[in-house]
PDB file of N, CA and C in Angstrom:
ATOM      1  N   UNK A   1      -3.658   6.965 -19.742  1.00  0.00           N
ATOM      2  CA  UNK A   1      -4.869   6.816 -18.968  1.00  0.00           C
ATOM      3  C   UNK A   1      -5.166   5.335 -18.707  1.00  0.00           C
ATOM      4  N   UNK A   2      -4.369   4.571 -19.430  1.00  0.00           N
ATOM      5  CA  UNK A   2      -5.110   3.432 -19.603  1.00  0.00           C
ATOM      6  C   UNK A   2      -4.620   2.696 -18.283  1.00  0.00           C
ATOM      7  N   UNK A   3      -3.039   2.283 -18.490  1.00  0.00           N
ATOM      8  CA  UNK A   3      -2.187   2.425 -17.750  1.00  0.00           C
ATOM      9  C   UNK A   3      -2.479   2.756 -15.976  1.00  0.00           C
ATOM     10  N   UNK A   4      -3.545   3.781 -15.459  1.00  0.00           N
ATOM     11  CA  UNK A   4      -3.557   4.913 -14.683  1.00  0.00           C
ATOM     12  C   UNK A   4      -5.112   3.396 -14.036  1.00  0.00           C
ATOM     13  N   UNK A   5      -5.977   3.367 -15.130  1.00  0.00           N
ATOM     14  CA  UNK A   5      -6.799   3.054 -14.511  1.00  0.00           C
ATOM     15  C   UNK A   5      -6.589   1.575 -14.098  1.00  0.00           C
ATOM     16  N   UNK A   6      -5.323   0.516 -15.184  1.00  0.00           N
ATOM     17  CA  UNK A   6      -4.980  -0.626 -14.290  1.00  0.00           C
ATOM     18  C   UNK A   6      -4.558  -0.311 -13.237  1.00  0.00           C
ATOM     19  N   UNK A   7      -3.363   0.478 -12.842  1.00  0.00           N
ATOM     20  CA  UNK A   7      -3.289   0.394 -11.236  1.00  0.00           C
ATOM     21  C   UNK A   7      -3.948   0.826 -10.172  1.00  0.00           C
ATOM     22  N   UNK A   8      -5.270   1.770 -10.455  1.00  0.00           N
ATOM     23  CA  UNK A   8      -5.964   1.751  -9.635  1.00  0.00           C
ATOM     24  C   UNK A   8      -6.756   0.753  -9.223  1.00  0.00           C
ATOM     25  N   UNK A   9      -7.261  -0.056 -10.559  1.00  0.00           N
ATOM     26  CA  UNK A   9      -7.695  -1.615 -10.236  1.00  0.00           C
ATOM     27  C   UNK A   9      -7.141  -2.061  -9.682  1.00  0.00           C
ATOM     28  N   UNK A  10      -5.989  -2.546  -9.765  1.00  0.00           N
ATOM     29  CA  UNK A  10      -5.102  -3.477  -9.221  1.00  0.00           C
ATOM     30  C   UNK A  10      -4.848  -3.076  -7.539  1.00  0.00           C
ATOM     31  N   UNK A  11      -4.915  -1.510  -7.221  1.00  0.00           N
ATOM     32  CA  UNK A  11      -4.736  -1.374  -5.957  1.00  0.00           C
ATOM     33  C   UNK A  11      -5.757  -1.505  -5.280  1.00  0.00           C
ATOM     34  N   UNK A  12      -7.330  -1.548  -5.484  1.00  0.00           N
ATOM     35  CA  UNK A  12      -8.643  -2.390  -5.282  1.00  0.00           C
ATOM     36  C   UNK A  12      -8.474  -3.397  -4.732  1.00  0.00           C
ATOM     37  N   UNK A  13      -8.059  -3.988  -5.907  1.00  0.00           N
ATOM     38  CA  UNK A  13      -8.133  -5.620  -5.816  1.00  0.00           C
ATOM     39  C   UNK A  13      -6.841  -6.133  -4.378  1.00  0.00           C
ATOM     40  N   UNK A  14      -6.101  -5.205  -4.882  1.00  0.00           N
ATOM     41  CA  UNK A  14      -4.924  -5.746  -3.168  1.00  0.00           C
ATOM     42  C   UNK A  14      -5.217  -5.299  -1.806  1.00  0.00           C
ATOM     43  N   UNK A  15      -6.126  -4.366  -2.125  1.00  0.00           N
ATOM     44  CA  UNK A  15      -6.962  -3.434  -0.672  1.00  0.00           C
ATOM     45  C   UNK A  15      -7.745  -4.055  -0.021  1.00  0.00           C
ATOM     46  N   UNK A  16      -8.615  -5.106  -1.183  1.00  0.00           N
ATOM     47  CA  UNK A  16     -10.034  -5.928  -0.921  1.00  0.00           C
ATOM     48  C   UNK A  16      -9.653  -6.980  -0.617  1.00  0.00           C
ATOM     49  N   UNK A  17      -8.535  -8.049  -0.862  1.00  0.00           N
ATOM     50  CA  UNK A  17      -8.231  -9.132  -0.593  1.00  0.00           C
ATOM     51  C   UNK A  17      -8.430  -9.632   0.759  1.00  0.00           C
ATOM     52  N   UNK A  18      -7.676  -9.108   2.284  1.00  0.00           N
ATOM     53  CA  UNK A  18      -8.336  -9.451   3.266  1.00  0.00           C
ATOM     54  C   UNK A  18      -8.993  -9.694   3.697  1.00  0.00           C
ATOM     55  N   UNK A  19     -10.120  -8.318   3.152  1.00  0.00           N
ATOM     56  CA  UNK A  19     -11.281  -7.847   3.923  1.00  0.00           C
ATOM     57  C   UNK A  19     -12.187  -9.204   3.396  1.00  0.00           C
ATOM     58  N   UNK A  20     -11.923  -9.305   2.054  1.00  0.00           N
ATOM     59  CA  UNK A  20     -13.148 -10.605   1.442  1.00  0.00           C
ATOM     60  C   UNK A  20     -12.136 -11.792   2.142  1.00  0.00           C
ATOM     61  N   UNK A  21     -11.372 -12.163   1.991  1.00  0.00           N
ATOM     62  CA  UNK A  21     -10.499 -13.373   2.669  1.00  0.00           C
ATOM     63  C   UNK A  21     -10.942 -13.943   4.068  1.00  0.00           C
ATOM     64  N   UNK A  22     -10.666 -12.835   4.987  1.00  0.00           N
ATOM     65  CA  UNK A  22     -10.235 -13.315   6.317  1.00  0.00           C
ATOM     66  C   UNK A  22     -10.710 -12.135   7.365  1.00  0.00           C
ATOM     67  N   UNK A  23     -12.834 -11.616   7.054  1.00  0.00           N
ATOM     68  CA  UNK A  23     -12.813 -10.293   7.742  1.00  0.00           C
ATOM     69  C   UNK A  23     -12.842 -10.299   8.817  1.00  0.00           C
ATOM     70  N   UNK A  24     -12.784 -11.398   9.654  1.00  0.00           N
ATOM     71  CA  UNK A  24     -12.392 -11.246  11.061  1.00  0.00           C
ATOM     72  C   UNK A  24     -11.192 -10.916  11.677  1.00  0.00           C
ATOM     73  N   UNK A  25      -9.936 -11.206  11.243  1.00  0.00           N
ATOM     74  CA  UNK A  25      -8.811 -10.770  11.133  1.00  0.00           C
ATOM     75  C   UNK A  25      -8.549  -9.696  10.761  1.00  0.00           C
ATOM     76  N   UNK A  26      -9.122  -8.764  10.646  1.00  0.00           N
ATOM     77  CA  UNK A  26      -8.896  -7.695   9.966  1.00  0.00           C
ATOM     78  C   UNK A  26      -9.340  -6.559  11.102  1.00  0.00           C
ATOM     79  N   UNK A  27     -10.637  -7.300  11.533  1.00  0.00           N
ATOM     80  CA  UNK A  27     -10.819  -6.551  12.171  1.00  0.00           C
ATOM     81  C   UNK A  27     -10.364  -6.189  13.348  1.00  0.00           C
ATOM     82  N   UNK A  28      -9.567  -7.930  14.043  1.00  0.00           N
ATOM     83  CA  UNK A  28      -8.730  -7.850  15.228  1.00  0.00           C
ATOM     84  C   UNK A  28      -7.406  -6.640  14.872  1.00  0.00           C
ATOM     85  N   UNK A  29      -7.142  -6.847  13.639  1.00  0.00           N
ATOM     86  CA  UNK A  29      -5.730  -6.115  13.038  1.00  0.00           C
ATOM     87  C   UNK A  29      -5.857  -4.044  13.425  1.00  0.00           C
ATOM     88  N   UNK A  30      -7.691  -4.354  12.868  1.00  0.00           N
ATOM     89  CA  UNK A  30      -7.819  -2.423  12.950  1.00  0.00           C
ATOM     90  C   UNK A  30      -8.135  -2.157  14.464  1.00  0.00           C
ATOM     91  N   UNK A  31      -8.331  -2.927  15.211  1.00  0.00           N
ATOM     92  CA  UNK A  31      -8.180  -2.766  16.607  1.00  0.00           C
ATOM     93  C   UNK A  31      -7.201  -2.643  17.338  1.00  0.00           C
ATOM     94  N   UNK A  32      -5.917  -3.042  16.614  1.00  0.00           N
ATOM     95  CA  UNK A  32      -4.938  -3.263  17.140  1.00  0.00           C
ATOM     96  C   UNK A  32      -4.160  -1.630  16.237  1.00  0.00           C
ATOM     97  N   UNK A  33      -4.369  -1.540  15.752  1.00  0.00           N
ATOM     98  CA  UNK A  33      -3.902  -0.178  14.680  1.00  0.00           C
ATOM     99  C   UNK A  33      -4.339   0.764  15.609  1.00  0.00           C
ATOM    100  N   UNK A  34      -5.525   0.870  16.239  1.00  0.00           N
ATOM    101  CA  UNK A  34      -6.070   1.951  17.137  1.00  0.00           C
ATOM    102  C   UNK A  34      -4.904   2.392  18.439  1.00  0.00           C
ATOM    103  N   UNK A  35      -4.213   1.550  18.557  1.00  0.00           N
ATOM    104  CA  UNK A  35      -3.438   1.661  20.085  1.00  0.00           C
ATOM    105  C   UNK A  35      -2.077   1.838  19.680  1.00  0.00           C
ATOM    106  N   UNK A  36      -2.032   2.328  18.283  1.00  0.00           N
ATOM    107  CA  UNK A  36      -0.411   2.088  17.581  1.00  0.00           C
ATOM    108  C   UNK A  36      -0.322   4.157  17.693  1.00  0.00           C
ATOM    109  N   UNK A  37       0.853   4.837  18.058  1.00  0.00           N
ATOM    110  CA  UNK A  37       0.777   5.919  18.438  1.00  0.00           C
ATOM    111  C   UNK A  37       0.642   7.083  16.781  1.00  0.00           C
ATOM    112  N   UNK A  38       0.018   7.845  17.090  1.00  0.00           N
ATOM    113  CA  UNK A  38       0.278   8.499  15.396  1.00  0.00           C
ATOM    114  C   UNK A  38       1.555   9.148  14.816  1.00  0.00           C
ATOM    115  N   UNK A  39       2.442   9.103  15.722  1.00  0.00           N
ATOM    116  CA  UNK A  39       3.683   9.804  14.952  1.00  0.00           C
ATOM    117  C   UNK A  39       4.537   8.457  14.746  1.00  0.00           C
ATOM    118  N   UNK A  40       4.056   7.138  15.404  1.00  0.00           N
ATOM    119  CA  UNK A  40       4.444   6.076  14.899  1.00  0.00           C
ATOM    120  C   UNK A  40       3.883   5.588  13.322  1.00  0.00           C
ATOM    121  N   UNK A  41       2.790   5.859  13.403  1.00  0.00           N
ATOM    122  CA  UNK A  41       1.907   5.595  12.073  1.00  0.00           C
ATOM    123  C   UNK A  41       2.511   6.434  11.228  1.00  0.00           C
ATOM    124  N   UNK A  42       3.088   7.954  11.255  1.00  0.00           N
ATOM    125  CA  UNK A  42       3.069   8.727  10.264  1.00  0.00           C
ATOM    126  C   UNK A  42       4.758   8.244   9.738  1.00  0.00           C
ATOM    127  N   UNK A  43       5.535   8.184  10.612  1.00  0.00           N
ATOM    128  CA  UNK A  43       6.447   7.487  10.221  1.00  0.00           C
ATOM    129  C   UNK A  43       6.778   6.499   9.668  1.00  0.00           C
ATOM    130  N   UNK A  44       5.949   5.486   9.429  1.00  0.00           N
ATOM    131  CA  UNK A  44       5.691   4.159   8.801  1.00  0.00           C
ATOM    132  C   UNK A  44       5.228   4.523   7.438  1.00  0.00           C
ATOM    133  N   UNK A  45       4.243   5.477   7.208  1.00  0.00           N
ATOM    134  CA  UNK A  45       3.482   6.222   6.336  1.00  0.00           C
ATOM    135  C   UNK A  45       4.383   6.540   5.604  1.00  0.00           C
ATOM    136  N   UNK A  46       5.556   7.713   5.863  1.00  0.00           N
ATOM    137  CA  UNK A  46       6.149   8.611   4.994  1.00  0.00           C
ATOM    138  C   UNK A  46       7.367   7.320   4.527  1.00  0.00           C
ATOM    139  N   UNK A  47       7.681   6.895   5.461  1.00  0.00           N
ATOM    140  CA  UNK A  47       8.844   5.340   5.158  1.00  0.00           C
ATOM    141  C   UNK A  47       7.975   4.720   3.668  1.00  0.00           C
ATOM    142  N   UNK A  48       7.082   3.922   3.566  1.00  0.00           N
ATOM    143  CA  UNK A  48       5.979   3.661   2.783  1.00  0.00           C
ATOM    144  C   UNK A  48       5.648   4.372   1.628  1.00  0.00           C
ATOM    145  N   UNK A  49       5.420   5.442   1.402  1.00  0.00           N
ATOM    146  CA  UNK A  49       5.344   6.429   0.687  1.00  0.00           C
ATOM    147  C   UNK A  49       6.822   6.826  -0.306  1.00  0.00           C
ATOM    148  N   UNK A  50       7.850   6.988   0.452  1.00  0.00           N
ATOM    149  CA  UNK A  50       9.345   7.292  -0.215  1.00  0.00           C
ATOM    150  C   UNK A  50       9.409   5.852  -0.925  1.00  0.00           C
ATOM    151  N   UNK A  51       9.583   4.796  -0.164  1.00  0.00           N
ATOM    152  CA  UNK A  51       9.357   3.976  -1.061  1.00  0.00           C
ATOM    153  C   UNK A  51       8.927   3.360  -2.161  1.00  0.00           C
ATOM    154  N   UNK A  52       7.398   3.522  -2.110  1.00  0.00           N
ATOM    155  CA  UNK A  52       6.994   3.448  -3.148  1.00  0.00           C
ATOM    156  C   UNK A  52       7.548   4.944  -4.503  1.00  0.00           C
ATOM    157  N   UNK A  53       7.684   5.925  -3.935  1.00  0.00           N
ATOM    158  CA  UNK A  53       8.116   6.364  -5.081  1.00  0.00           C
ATOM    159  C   UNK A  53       9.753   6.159  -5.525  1.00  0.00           C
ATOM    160  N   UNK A  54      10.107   5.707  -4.815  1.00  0.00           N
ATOM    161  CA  UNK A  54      11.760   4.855  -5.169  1.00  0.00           C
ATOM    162  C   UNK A  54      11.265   4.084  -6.000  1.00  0.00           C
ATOM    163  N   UNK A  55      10.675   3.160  -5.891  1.00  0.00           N
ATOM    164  CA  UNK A  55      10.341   1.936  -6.751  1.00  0.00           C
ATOM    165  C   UNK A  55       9.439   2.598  -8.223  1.00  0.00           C
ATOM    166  N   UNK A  56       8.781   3.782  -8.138  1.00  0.00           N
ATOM    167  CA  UNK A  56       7.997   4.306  -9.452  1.00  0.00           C
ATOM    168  C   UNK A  56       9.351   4.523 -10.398  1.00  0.00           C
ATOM    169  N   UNK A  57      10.394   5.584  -9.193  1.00  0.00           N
ATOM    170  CA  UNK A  57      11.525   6.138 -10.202  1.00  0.00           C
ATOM    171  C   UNK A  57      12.508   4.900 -11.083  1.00  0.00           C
ATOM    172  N   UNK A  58      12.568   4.137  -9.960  1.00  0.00           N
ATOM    173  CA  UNK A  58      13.493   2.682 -11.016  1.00  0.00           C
ATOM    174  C   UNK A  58      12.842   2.502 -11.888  1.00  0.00           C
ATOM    175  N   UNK A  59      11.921   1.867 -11.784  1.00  0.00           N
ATOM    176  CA  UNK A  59      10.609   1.378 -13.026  1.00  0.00           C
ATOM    177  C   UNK A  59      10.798   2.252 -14.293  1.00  0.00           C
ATOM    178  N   UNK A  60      10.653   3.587 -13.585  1.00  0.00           N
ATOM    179  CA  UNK A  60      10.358   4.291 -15.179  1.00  0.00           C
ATOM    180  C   UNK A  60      11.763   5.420 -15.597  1.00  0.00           C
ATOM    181  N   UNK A  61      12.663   5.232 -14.554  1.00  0.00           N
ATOM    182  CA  UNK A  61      13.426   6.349 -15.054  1.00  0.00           C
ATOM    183  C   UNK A  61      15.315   5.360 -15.287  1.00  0.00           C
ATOM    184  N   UNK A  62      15.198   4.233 -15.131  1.00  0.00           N
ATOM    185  CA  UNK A  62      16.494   3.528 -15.177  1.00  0.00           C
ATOM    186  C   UNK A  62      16.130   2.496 -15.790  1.00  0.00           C
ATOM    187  N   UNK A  63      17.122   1.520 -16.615  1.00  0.00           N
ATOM    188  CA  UNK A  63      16.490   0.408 -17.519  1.00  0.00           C
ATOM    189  C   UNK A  63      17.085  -0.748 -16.534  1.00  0.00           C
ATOM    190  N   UNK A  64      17.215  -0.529 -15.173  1.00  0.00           N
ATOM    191  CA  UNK A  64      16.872  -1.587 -14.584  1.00  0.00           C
ATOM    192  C   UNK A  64      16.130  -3.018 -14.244  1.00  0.00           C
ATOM    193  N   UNK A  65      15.035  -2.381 -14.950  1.00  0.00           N
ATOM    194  CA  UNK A  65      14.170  -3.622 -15.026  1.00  0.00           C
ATOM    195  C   UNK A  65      13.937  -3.849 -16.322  1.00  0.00           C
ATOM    196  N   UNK A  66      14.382  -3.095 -17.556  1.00  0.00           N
ATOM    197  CA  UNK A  66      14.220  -3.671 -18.937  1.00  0.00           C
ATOM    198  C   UNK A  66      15.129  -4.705 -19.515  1.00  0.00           C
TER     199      UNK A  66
END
């Protein structure tokens, strides 16, 4: 659990960084996200997604990184 609730912090804290950084840019960025097509987005998404769980399985299931 403990574990569970650093990376939800931690994914906060990398979510919020822009927005407190640079929120004008951000907002040009989600304007620009609006005109991006959705089966383009979902594809980027699921790309994104496999990935990250590629990177969970190394971490915890190969001593790759130990």
């Amino acid at each position: 659990m403990e574990l569970l609730l650093t990376l939800i912090g931690l994914i906060l804290i990398i979510e919020a960084l822009p927005y407190a950084a640079c929120p004008e840019a951000m907002q040009r960025w989600l304007r620009q996200i609006q005109e991006v097509e959705p089966a383009t987005m979902r594809r980027v998404g699921l790309i994104a997604l496999g990935f990250g769980f590629f990177l969970c399985y190394l971490a915890q299931r190969t001593e790759l990184f130990s």
